[in-house]
C-alpha atoms as a PDB file:
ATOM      1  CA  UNK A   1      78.595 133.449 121.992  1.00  0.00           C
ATOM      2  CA  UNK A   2      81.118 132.735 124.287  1.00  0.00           C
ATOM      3  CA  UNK A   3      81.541 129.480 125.932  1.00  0.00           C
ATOM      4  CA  UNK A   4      81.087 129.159 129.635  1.00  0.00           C
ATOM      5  CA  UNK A   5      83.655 129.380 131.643  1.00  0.00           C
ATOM      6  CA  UNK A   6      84.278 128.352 135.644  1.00  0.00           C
ATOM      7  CA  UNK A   7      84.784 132.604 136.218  1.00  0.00           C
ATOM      8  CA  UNK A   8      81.024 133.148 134.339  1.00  0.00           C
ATOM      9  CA  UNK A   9      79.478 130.021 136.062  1.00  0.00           C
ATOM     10  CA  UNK A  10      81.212 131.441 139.325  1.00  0.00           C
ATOM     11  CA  UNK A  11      80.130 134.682 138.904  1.00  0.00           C
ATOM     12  CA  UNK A  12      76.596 133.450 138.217  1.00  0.00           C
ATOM     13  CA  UNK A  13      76.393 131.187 141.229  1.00  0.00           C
ATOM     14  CA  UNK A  14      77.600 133.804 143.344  1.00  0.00           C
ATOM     15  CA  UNK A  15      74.885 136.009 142.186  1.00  0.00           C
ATOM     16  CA  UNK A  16      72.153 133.114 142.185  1.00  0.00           C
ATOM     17  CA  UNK A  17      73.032 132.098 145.846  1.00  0.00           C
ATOM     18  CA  UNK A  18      73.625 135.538 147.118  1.00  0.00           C
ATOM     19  CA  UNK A  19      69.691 136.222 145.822  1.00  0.00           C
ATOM     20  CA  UNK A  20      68.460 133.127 147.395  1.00  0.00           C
ATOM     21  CA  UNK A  21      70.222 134.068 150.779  1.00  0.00           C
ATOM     22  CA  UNK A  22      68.010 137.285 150.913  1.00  0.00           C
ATOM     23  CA  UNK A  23      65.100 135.910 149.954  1.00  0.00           C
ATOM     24  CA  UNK A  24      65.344 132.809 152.876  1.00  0.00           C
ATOM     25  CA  UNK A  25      66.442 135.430 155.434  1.00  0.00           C
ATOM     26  CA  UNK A  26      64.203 137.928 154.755  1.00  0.00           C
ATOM     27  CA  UNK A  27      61.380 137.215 152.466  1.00  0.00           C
ATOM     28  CA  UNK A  28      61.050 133.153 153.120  1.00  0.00           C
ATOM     29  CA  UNK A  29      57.323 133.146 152.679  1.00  0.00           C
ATOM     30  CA  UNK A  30      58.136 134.404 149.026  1.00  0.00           C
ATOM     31  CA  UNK A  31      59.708 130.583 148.071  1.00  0.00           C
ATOM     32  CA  UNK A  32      57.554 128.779 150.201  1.00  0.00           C
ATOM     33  CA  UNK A  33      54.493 129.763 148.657  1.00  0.00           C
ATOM     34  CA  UNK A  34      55.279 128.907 145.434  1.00  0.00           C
ATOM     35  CA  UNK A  35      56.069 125.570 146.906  1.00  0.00           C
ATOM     36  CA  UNK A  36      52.845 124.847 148.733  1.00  0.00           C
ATOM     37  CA  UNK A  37      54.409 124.856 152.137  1.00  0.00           C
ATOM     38  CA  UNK A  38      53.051 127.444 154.992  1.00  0.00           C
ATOM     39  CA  UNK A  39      55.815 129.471 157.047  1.00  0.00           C
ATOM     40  CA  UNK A  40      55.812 128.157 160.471  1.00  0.00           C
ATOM     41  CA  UNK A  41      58.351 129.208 163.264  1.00  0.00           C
ATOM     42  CA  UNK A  42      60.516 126.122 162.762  1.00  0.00           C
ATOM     43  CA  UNK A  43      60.515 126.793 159.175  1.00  0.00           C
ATOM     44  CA  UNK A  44      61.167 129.751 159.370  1.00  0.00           C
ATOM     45  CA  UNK A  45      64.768 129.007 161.790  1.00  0.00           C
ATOM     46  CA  UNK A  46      65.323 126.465 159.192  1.00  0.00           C
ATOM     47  CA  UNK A  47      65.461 128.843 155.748  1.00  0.00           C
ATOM     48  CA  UNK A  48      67.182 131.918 157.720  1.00  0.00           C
ATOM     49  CA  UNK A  49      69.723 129.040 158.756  1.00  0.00           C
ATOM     50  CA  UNK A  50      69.574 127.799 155.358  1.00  0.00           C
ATOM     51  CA  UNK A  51      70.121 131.519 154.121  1.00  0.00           C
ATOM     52  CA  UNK A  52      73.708 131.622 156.034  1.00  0.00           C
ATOM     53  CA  UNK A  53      74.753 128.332 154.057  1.00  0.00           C
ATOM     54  CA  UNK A  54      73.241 129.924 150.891  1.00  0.00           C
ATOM     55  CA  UNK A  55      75.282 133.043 151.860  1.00  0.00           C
ATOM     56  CA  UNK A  56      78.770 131.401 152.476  1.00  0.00           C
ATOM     57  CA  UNK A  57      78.491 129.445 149.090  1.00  0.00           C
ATOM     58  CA  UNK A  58      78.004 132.564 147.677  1.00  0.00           C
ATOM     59  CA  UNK A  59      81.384 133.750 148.821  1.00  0.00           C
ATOM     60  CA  UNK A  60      83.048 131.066 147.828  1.00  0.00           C
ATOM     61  CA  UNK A  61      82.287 131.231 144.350  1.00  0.00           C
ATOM     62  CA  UNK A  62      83.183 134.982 144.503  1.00  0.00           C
ATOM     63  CA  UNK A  63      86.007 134.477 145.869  1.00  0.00           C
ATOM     64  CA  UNK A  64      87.055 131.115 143.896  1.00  0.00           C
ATOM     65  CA  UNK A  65      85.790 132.838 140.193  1.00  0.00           C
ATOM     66  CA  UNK A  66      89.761 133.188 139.312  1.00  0.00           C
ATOM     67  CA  UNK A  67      90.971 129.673 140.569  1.00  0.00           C
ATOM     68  CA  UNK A  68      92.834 127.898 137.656  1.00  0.00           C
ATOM     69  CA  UNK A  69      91.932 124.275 136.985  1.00  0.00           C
ATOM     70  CA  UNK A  70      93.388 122.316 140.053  1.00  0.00           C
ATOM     71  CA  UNK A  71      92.012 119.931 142.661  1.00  0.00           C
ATOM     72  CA  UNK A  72      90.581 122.450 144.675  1.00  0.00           C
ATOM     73  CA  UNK A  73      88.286 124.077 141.962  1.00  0.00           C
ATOM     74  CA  UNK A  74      87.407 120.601 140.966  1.00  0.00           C
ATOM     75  CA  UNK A  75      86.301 119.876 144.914  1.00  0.00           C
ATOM     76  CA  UNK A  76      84.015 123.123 144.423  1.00  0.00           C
ATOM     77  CA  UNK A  77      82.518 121.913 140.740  1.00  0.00           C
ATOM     78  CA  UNK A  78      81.574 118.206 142.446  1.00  0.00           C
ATOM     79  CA  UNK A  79      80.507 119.632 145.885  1.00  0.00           C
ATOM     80  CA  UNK A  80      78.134 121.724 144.263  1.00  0.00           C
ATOM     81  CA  UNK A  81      76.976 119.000 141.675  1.00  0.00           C
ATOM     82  CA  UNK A  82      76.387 116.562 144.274  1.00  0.00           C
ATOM     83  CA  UNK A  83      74.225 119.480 146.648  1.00  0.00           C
ATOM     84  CA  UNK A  84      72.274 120.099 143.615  1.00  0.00           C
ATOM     85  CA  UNK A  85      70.954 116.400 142.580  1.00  0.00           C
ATOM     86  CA  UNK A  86      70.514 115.751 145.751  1.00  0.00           C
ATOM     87  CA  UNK A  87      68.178 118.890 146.337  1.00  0.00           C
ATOM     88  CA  UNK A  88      67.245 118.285 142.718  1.00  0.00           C
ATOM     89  CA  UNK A  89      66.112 114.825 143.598  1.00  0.00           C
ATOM     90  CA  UNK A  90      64.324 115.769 147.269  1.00  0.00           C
ATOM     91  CA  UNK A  91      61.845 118.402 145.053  1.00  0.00           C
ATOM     92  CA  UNK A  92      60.945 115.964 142.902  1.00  0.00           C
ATOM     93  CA  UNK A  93      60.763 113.054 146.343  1.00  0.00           C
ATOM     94  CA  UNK A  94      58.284 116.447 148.087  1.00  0.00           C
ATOM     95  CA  UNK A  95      56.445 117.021 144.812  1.00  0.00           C
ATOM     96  CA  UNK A  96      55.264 113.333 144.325  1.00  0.00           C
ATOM     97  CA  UNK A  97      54.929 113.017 148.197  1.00  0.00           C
ATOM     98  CA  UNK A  98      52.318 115.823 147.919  1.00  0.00           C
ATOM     99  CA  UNK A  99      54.584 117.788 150.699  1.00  0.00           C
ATOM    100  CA  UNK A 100      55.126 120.626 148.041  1.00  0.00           C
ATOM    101  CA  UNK A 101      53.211 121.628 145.173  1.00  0.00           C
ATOM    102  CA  UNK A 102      54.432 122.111 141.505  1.00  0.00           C
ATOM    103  CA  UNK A 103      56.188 125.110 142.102  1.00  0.00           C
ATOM    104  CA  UNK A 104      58.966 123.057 143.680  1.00  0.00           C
ATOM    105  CA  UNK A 105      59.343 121.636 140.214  1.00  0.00           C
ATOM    106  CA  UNK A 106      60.899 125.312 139.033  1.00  0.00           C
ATOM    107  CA  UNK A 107      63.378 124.834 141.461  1.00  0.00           C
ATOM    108  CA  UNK A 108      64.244 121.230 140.660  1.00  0.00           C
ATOM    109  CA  UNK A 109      64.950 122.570 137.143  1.00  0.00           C
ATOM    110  CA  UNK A 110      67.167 125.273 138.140  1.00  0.00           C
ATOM    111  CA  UNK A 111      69.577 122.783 140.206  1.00  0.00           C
ATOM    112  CA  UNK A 112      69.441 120.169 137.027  1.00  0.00           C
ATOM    113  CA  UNK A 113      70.476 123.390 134.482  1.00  0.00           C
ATOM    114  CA  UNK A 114      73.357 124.258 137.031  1.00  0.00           C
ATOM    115  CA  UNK A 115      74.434 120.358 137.519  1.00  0.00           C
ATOM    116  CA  UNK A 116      74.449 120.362 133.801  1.00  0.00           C
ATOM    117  CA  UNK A 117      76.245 123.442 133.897  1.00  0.00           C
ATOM    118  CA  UNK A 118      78.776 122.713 136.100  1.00  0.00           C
ATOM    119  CA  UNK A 119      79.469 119.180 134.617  1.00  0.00           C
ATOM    120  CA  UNK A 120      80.329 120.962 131.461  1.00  0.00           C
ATOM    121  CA  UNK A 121      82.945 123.562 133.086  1.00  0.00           C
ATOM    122  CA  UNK A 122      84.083 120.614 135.015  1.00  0.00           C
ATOM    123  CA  UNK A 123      85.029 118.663 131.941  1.00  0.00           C
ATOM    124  CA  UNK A 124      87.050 121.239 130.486  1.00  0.00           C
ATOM    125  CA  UNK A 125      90.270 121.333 131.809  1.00  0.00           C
ATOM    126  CA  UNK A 126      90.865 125.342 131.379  1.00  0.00           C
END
């Protein structure tokens, strides 16, 4: 097996964020009701605004999936480490709050497998 690279984790991302984008804008009630939590309007303006963040990151990693080890690729790696504790970290805050229910927990272990992930690319240094 190969070892995981930034292009393969970029590549990935790209795909995992560009599949959470259309699923926010225009299938929200798909995610939310494996969290517990009913679409309203203003949650509803809040995921399809969501989805356009989701959408952009997406880009980037498309676009960044060549980018030799430098400062800027490293600024991607930790801004993307950092998003995913902290949503990592809010699912588990919603679960035990009762706001969500234990599907949120699938979620919370995606973000921890691609903080993992990207502390592992980010520690090589090719």
């Amino acid at each position: 097996m190969k070892s995981l690279s930034f292009y393969r984790l970029s590549v990935f991302s790209s795909i995992l964020f560009t599949a959470l984008s259309i699923i926010l804008m225009f299938a929200p009630i798909m995610m939310l009701s494996a969290w517990g939590v009913e679409l309203t309007d203003s949650v509803g303006l809040v995921t399809r605004r969501i989805a356009a963040l989701y959408a952009g990151i997406a880009v980037m990693y498309f676009y960044a999936r060549n980018a030799a080890h430098s400062a800027t690729r490293t600024a991607l790696i930790v801004g993307t480490i950092t998003a995913c504790l902290i949503l990592a970290l809010l699912g588990v805050y919603e679960f035990i709050a009762g706001h969500a229910s234990g599907g949120i927990l699938i979620s919370v272990l995606i973000e921890i497998v691609l903080v993992l992930a990207y502390l592992y690319v980010g520690a090589r240094k090719n």
